[in-house]
N, C-alpha and C. Protein backbone atom coordinates (compact mmCIF):
# COMPACT_ATOMS: atom_id res chain seq x y z
N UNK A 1 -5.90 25.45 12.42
CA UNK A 1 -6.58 24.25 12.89
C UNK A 1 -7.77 23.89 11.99
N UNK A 2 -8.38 24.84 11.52
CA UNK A 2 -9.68 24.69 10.53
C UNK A 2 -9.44 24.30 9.58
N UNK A 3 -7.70 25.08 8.64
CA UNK A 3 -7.72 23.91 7.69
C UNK A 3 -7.41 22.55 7.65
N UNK A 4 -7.12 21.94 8.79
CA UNK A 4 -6.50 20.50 8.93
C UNK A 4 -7.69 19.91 9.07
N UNK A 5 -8.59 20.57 9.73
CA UNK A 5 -9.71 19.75 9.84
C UNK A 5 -10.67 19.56 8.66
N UNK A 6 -10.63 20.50 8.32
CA UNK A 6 -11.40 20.20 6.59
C UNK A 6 -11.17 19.10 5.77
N UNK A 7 -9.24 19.12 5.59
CA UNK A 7 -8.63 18.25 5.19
C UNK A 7 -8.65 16.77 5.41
N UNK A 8 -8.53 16.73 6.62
CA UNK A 8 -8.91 15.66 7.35
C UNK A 8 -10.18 14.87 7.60
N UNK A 9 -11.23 15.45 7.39
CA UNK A 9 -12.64 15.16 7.16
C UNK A 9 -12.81 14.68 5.64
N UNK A 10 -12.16 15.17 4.78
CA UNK A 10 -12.27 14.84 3.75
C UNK A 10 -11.96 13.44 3.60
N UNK A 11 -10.67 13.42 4.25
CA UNK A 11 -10.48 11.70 3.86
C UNK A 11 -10.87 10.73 5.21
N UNK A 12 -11.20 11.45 5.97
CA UNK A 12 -12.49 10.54 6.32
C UNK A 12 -13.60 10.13 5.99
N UNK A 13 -14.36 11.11 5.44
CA UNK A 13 -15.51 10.97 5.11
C UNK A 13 -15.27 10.08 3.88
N UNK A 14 -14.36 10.10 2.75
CA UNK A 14 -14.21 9.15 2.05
C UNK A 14 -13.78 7.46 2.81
N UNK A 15 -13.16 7.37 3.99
CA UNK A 15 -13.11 6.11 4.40
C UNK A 15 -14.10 5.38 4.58
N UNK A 16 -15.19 6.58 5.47
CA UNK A 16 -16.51 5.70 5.61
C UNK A 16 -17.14 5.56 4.59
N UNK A 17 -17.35 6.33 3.74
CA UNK A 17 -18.34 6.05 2.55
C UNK A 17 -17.89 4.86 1.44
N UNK A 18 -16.35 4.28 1.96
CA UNK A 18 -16.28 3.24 1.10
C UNK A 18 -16.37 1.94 1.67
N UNK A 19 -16.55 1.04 0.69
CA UNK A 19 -16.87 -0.27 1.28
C UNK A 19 -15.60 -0.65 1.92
N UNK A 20 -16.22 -1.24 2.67
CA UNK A 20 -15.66 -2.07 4.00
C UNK A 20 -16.52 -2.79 4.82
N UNK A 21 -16.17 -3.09 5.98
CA UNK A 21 -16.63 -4.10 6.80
C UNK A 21 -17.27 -2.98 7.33
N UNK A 22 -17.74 -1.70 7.94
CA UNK A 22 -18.53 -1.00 8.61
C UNK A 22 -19.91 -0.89 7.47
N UNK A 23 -19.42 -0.64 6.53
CA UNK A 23 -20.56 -0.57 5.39
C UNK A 23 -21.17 -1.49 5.30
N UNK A 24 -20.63 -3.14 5.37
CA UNK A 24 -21.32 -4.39 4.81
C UNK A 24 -22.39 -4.94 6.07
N UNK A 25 -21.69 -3.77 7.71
CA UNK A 25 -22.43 -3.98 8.21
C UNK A 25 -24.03 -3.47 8.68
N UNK A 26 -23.40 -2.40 8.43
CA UNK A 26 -25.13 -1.14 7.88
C UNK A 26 -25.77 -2.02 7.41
N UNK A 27 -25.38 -1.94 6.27
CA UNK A 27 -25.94 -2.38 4.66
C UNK A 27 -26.61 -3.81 5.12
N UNK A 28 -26.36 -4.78 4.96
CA UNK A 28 -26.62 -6.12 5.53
C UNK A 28 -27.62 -6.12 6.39
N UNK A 29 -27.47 -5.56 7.59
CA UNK A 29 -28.64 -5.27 8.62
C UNK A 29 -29.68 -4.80 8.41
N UNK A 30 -29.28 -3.74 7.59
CA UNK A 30 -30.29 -2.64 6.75
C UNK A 30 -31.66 -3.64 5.87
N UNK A 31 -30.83 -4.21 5.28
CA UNK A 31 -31.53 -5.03 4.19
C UNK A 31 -32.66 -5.84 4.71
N UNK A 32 -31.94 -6.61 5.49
CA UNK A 32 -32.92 -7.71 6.13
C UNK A 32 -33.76 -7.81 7.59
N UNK A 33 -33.27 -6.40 7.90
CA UNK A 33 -34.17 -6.22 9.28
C UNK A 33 -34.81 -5.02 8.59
N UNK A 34 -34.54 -3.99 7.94
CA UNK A 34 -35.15 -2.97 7.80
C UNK A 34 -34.58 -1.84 8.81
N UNK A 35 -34.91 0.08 8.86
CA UNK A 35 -34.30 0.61 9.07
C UNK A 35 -33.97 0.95 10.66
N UNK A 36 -34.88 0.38 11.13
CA UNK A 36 -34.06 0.57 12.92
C UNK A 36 -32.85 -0.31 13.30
N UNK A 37 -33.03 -1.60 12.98
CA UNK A 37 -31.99 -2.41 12.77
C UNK A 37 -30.55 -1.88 12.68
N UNK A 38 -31.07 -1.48 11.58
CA UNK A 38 -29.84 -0.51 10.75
C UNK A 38 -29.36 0.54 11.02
N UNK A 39 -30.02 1.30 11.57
CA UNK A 39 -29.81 2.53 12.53
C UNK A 39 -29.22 2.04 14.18
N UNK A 40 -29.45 1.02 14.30
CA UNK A 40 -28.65 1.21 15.58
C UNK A 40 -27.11 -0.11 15.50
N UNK A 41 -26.83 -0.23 14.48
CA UNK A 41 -25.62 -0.86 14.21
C UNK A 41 -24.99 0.70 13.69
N UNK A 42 -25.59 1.56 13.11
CA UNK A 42 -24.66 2.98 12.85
C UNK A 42 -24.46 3.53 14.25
N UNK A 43 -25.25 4.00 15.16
CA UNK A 43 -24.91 3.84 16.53
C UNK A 43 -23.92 3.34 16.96
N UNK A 44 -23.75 2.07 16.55
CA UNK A 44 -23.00 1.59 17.43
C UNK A 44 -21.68 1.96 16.27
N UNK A 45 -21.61 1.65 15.21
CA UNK A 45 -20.20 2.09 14.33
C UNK A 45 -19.56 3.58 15.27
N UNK A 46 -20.44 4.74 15.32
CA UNK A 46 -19.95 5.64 15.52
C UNK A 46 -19.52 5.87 17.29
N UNK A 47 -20.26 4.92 17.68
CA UNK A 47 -19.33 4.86 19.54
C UNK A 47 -18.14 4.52 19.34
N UNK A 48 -17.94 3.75 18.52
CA UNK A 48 -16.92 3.08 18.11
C UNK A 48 -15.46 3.94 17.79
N UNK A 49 -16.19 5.37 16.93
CA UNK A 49 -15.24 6.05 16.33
C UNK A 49 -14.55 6.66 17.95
N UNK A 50 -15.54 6.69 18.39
CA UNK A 50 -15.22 7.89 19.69
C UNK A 50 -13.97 7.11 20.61
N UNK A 51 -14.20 6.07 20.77
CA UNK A 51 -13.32 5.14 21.31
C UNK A 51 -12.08 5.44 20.75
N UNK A 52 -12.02 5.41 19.20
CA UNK A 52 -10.88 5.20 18.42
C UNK A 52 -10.03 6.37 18.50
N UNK A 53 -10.50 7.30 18.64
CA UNK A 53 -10.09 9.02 18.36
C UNK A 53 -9.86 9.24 19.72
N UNK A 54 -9.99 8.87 20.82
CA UNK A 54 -9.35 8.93 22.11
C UNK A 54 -8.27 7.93 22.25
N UNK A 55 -8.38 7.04 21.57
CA UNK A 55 -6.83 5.81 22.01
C UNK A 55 -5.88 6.66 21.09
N UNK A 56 -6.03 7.11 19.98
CA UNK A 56 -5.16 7.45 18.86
C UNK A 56 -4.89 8.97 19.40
N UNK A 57 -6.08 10.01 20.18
CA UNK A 57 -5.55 10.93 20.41
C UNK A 57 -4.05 10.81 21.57
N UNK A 58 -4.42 10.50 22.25
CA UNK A 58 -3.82 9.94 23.82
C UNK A 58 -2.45 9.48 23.35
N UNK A 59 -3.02 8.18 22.89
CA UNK A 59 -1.70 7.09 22.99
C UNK A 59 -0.91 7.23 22.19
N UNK A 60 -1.08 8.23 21.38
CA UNK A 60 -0.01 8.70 19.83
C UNK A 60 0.57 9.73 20.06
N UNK A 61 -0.29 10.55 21.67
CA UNK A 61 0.53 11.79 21.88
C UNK A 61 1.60 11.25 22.81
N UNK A 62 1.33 9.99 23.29
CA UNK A 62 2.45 9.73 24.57
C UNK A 62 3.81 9.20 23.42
N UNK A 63 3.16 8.39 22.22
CA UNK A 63 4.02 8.42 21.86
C UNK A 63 5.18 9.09 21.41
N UNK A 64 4.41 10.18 20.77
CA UNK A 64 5.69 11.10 20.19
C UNK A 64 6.47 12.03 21.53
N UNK A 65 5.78 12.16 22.38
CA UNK A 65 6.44 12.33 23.34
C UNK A 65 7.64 12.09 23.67
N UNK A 66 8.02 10.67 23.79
CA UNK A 66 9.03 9.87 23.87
C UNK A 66 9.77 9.52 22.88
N UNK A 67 8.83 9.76 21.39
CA UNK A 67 10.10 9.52 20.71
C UNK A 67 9.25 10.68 19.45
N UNK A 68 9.64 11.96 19.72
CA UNK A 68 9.41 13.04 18.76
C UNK A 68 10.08 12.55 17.00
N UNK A 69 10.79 11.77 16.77
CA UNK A 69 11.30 11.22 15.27
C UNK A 69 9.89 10.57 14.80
N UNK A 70 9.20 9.87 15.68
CA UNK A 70 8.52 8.73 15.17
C UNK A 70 7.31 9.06 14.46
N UNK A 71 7.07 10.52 14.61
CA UNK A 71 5.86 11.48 13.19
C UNK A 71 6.74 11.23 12.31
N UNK A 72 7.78 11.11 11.93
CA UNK A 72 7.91 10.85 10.57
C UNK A 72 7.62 9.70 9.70
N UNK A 73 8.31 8.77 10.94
CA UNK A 73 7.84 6.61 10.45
C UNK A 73 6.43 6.91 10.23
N UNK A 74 5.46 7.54 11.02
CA UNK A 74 4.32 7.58 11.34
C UNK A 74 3.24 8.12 10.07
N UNK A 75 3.94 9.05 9.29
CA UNK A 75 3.39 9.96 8.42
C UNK A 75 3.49 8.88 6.51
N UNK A 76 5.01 8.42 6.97
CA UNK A 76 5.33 7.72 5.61
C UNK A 76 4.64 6.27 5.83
N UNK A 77 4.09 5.55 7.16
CA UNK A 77 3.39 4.42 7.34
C UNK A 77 1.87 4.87 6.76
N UNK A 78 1.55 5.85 7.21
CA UNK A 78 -0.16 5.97 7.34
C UNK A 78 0.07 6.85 5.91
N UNK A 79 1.01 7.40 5.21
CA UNK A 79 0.28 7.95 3.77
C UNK A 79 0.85 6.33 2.84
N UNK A 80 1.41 5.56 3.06
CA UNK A 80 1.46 4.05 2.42
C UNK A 80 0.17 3.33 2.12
N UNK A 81 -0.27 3.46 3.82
CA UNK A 81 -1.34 2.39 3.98
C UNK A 81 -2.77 3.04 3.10
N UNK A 82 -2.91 4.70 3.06
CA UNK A 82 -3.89 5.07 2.49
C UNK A 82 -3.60 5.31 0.72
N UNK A 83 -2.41 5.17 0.27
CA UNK A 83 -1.72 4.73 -0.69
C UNK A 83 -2.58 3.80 -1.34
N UNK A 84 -2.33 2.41 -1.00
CA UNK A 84 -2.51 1.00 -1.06
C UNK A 84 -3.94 0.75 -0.72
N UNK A 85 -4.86 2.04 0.04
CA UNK A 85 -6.26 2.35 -0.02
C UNK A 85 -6.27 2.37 -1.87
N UNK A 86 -6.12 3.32 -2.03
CA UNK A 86 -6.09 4.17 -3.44
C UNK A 86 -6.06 3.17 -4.86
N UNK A 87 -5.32 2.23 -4.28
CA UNK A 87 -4.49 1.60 -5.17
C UNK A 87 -5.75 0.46 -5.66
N UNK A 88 -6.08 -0.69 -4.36
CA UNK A 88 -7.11 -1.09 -3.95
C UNK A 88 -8.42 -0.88 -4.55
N UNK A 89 -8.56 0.28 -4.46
CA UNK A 89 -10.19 1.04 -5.22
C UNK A 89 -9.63 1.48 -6.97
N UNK A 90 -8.79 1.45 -7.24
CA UNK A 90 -8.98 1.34 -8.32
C UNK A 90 -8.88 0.05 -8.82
N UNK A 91 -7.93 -0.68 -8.50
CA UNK A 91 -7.73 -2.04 -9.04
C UNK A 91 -10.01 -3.15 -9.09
N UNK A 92 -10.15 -2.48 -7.77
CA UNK A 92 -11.56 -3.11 -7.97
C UNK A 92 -12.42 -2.39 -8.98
N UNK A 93 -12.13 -1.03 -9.36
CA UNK A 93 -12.95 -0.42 -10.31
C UNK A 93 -12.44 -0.70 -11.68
N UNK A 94 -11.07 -0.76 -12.16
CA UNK A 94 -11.00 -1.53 -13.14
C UNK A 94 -11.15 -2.92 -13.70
N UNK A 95 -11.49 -3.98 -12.62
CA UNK A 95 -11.95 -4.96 -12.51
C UNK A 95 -13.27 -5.47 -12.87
N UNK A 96 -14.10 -4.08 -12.09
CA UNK A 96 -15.63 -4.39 -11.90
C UNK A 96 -16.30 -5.18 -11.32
N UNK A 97 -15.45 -5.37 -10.33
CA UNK A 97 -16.15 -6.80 -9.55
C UNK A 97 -17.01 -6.40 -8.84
N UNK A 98 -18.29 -7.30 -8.44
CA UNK A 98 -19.81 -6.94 -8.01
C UNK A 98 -19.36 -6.64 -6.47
N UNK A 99 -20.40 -6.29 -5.82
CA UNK A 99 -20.72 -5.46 -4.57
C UNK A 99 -20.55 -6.94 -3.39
N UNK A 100 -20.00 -6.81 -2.22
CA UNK A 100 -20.31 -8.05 -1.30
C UNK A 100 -21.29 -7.58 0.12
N UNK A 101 -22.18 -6.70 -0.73
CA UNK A 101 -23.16 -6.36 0.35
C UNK A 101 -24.71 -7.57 0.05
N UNK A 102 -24.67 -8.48 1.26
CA UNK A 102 -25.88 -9.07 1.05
C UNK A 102 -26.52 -8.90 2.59
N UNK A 103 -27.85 -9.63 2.29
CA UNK A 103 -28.98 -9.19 3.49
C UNK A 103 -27.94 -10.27 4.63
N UNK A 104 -28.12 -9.48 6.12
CA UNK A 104 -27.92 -10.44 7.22
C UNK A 104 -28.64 -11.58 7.20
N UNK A 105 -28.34 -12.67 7.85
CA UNK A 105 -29.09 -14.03 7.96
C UNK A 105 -30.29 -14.06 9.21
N UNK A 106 -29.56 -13.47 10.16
CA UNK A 106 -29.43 -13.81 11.91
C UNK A 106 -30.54 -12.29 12.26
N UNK A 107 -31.74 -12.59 12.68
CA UNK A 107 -32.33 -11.51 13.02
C UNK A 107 -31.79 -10.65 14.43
N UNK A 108 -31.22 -9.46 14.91
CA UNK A 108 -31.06 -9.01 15.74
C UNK A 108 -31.65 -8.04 17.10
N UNK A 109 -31.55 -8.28 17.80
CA UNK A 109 -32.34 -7.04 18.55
C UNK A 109 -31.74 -5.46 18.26
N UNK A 110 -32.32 -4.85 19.47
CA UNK A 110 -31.75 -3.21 19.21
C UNK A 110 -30.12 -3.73 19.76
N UNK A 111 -30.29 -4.09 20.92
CA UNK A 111 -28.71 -3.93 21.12
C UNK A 111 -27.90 -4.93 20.71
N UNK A 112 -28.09 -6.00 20.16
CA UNK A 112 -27.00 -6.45 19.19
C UNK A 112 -26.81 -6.07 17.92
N UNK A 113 -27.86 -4.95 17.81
CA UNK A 113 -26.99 -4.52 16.16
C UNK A 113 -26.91 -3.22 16.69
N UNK A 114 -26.39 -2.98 18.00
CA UNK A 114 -25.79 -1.63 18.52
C UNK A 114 -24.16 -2.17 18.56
N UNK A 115 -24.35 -3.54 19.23
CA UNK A 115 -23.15 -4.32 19.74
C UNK A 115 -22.20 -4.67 18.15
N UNK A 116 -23.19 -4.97 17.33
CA UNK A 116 -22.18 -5.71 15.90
C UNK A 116 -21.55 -4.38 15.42
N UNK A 117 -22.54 -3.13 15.28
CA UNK A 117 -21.65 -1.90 14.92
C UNK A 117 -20.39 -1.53 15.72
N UNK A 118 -20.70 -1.79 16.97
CA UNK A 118 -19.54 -1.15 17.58
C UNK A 118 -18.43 -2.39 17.42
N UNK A 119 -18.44 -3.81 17.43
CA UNK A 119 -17.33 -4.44 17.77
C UNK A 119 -16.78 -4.45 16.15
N UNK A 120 -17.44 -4.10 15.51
CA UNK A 120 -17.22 -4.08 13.61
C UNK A 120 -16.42 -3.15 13.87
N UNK A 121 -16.57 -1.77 13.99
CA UNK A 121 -15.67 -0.44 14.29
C UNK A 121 -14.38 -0.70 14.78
N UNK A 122 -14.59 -1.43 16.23
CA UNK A 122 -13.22 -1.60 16.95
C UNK A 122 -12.28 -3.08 16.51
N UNK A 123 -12.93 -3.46 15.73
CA UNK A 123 -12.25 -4.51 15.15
C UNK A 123 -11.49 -4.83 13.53
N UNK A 124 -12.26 -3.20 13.12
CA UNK A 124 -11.83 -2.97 11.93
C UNK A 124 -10.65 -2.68 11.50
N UNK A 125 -9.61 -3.26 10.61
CA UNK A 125 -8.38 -2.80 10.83
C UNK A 125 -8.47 -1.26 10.21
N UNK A 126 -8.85 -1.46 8.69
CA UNK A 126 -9.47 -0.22 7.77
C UNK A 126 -9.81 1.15 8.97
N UNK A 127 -9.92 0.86 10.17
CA UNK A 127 -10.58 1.81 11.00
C UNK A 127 -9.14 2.53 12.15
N UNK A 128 -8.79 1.05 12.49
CA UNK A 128 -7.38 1.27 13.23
C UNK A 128 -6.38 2.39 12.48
N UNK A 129 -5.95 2.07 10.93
CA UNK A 129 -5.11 2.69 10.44
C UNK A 129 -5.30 4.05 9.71
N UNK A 130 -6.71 4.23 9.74
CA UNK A 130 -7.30 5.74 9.31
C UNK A 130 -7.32 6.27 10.53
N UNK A 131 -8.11 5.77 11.58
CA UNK A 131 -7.55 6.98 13.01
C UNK A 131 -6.02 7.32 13.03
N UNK A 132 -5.38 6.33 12.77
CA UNK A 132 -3.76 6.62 13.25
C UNK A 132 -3.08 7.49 12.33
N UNK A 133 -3.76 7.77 11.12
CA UNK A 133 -3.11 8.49 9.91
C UNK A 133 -3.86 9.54 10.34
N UNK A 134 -5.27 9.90 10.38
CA UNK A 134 -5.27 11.33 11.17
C UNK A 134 -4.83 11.90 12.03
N UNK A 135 -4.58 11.13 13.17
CA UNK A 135 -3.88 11.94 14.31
C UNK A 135 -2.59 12.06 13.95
N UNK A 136 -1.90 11.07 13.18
CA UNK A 136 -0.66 11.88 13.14
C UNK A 136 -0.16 12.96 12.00
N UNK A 137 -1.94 12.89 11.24
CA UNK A 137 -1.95 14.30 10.26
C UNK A 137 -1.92 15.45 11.06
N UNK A 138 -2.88 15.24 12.16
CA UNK A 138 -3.00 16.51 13.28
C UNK A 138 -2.08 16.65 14.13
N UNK A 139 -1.31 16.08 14.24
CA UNK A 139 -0.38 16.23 14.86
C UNK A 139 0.59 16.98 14.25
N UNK A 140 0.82 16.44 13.26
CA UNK A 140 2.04 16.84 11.98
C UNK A 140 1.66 18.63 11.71
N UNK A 141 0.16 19.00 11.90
CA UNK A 141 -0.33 20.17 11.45
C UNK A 141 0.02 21.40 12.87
N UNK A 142 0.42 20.45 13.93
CA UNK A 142 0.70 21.94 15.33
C UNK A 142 -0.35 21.14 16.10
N UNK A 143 -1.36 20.52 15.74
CA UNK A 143 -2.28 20.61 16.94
C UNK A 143 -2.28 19.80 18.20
N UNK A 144 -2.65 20.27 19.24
CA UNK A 144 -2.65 19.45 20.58
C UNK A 144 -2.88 18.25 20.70
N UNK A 145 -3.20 17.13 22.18
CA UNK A 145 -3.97 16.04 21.90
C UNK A 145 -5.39 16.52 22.37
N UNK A 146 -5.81 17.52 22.52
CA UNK A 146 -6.81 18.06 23.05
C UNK A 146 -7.32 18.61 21.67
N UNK A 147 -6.86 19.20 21.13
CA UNK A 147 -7.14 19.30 19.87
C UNK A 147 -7.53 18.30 18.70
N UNK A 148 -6.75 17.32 18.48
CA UNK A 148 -7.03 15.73 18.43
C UNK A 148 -8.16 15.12 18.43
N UNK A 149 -8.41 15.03 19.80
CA UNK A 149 -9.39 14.62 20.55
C UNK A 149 -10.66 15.02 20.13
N UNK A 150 -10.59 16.68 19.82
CA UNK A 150 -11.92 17.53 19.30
C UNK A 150 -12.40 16.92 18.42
N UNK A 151 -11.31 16.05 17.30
CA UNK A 151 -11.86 15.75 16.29
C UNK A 151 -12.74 15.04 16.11
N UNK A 152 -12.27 13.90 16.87
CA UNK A 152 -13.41 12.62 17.33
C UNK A 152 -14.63 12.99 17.17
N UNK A 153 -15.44 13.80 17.54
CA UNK A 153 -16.72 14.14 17.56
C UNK A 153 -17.24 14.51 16.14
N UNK A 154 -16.06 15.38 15.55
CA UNK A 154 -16.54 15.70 14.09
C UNK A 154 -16.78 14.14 13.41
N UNK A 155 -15.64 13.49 13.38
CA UNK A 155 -15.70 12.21 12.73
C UNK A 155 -16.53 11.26 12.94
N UNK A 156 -17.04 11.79 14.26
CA UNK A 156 -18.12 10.07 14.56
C UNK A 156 -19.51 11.24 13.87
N UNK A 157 -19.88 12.56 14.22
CA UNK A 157 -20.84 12.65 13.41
C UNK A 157 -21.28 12.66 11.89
N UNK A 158 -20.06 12.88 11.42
CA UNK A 158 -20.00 12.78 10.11
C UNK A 158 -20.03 11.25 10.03
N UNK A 159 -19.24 10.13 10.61
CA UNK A 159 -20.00 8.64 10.42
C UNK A 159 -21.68 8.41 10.91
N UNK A 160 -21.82 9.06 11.53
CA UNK A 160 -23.38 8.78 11.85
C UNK A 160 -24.37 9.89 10.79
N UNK A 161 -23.90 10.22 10.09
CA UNK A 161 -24.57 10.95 8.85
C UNK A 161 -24.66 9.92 7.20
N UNK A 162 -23.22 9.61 7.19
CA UNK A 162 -22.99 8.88 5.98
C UNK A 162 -23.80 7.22 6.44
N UNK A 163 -23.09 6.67 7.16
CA UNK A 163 -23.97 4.92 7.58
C UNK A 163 -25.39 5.67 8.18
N UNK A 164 -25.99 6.58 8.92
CA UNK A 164 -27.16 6.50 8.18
C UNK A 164 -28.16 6.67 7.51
N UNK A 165 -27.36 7.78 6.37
CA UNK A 165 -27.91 7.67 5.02
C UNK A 165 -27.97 5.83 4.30
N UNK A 166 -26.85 5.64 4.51
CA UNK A 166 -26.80 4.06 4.15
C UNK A 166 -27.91 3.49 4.29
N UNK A 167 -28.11 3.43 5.97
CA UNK A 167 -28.82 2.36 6.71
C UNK A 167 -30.33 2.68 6.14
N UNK A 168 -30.60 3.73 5.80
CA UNK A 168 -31.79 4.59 5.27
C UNK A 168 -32.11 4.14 3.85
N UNK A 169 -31.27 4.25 2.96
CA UNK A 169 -30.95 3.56 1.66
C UNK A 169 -31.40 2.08 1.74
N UNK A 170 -30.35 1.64 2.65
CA UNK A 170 -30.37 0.08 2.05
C UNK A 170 -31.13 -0.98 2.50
N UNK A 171 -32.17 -0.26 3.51
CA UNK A 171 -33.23 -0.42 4.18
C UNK A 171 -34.53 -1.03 2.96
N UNK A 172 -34.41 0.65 1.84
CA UNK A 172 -35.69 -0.07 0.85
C UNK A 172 -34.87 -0.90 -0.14
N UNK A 173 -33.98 -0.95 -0.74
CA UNK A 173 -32.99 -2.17 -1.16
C UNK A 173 -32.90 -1.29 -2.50
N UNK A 174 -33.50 0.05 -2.43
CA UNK A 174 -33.24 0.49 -4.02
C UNK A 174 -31.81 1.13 -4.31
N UNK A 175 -31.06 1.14 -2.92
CA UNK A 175 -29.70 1.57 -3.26
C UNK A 175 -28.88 0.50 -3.18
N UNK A 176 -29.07 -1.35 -3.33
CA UNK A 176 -28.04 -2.17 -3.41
C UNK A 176 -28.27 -2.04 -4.92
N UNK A 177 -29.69 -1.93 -5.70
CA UNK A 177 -29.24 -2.22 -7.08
C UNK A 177 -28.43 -0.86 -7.94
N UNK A 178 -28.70 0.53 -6.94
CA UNK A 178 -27.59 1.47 -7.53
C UNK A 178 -26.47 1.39 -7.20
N UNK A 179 -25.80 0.22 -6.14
CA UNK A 179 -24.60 0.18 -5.73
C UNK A 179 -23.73 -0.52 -6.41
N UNK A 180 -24.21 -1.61 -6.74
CA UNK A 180 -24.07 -2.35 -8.04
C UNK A 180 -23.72 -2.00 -9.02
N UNK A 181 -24.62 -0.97 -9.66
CA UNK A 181 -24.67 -0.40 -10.92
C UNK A 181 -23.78 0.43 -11.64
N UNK A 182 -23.28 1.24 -9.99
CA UNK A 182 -22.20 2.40 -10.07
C UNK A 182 -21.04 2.09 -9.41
N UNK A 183 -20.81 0.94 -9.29
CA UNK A 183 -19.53 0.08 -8.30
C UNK A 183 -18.54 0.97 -8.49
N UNK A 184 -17.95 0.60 -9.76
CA UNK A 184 -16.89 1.47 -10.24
C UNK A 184 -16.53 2.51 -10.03
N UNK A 185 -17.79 3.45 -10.40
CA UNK A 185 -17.19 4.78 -10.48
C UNK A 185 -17.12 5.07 -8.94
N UNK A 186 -17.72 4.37 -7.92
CA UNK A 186 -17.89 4.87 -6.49
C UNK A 186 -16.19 4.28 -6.22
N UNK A 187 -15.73 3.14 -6.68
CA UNK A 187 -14.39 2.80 -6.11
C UNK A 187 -13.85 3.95 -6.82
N UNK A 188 -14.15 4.23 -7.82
CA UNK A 188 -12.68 5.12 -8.21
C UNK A 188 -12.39 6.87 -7.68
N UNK A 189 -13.72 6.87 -7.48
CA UNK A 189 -13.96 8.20 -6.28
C UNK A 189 -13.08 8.06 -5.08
N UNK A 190 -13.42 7.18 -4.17
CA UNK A 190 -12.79 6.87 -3.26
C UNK A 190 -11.25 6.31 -3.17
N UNK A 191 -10.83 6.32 -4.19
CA UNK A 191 -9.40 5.68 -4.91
C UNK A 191 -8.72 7.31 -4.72
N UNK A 192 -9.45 8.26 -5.19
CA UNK A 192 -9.19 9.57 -5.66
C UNK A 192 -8.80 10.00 -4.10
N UNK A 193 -9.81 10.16 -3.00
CA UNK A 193 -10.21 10.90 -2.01
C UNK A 193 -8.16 10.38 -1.19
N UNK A 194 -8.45 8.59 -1.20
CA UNK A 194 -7.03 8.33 -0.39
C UNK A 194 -6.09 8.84 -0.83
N UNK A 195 -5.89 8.83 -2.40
CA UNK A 195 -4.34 8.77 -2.50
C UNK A 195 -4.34 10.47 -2.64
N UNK A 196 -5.36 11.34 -2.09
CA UNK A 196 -4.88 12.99 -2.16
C UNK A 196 -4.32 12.81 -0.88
N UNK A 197 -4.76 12.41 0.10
CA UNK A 197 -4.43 12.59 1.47
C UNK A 197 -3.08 11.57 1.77
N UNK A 198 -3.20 10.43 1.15
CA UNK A 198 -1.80 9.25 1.44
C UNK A 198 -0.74 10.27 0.76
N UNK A 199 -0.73 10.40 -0.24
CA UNK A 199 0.24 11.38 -0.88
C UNK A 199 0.40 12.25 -0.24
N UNK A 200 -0.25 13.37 0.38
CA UNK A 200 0.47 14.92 1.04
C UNK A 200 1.11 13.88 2.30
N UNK A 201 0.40 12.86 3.30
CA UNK A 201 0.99 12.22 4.47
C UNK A 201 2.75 12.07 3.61
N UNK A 202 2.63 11.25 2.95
CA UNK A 202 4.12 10.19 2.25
C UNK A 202 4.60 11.25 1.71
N UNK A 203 4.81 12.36 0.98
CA UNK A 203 5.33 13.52 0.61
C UNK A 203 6.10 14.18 2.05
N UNK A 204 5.14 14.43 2.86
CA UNK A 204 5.57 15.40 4.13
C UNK A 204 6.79 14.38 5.06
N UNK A 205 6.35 13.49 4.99
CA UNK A 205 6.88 12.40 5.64
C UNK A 205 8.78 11.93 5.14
N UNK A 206 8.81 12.31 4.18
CA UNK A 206 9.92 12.37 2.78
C UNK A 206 10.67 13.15 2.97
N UNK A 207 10.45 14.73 3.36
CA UNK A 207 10.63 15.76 2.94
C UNK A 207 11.02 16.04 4.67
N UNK A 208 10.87 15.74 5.47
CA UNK A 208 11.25 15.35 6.59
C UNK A 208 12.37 15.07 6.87
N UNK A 209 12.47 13.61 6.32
CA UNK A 209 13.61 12.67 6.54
C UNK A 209 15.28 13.30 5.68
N UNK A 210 14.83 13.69 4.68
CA UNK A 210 15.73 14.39 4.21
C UNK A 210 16.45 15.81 4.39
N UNK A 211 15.37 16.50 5.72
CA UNK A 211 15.90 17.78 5.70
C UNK A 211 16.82 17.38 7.55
């Protein structure tokens, strides 16, 4: 179980740390309200996770339940989609195209930039299809939905570590001009992190179908 979870953290922790819509929303908030702002839109990102890691623990165990084949569709869908992650981050790092993190417009209270983190999270697709590729990594590995489930907690604290280092960062604005600076090499990191994990998913998933 410890090594799946390692594994699995890994390419999480690379999901959050790459840009996306959870990042642009730190970041953004961060900028133009400064760091409480920003700290409680990470709040709210990571309720968010908890939500996610209980629908995906649950509702992915009822699924296979009923149809035990469907870890396989499941394994070759979610190592595709983190594939086409991979693919994605490099194509923008060989590109070089600039950062789309700018300051929010709209000043917020505490709980609407508790509220924008969390409905950013649950509305994220980037978020939908990385829960669903873990659980059915953990799944694929022996483990329970109780087991599953455990994970949730690792993952939302490890998101509430990375967004708010962010929110902490991008608060004094000296990490939009290093974000900028190092675009590239940060996409191509994160290019790296998906396609280790899309690949063992789409490999296992293969190797399945054929036996």
């Amino acid at each position: 179980m410890l090594e799946a979870y390692l594994l699995t953290l890994l390419g999480v922790i690379a999901a959050q740390a790459s840009p996306g819509p959870n990042l642009i929303a730190v970041a953004s908030v961060s900028l133009a309200q400064g760091r409480r702002a920003g700290l409680c839109v990470v709040a709210g990102v990571s309720s968010g996770m908890l939500v996610w890691s209980l629908a995906t623990a649950y509702g992915l165990a009822t699924v296979l339940e009923w149809f035990p084949h469907s870890l396989t569709a499941m394994r070759i869908v979610g190592g595709s989609y983190l594939l086409w992650l991979a693919f994605k981050g490099l194509r923008a790092a060989i590109a070089g195209k600039p950062g789309s993190i700018k300051a929010a417009k709209r000043p917020l209270t505490s709980r609407q930039a508790w509220l924008r983190g969390f409905l950013v999270l649950l509305t994220n697709p980037k978020a939908v299809m990385m829960w669903a590729a873990v659980a059915t990594f953990l799944f694929g590995a022996g483990l329970t939905p109780a087991q599953v489930l455990a994970f949730g907690p690792v993952g939302a604290l490890s998101g509430l570590i990375i967004y708010g280092s962010y929110g902490l960062l991008f608060s004094t604005g000296f990490a939009t001009r290093g974000y900028h600076r190092f675009a590239r090499w940060i996409e191509t990191a994160f290019a790296a992190a998906f396609g280790a994990l899309g690949g063992r998913l789409l490999v296992d998933g293969i190797r399945e179908m054929r036996s």
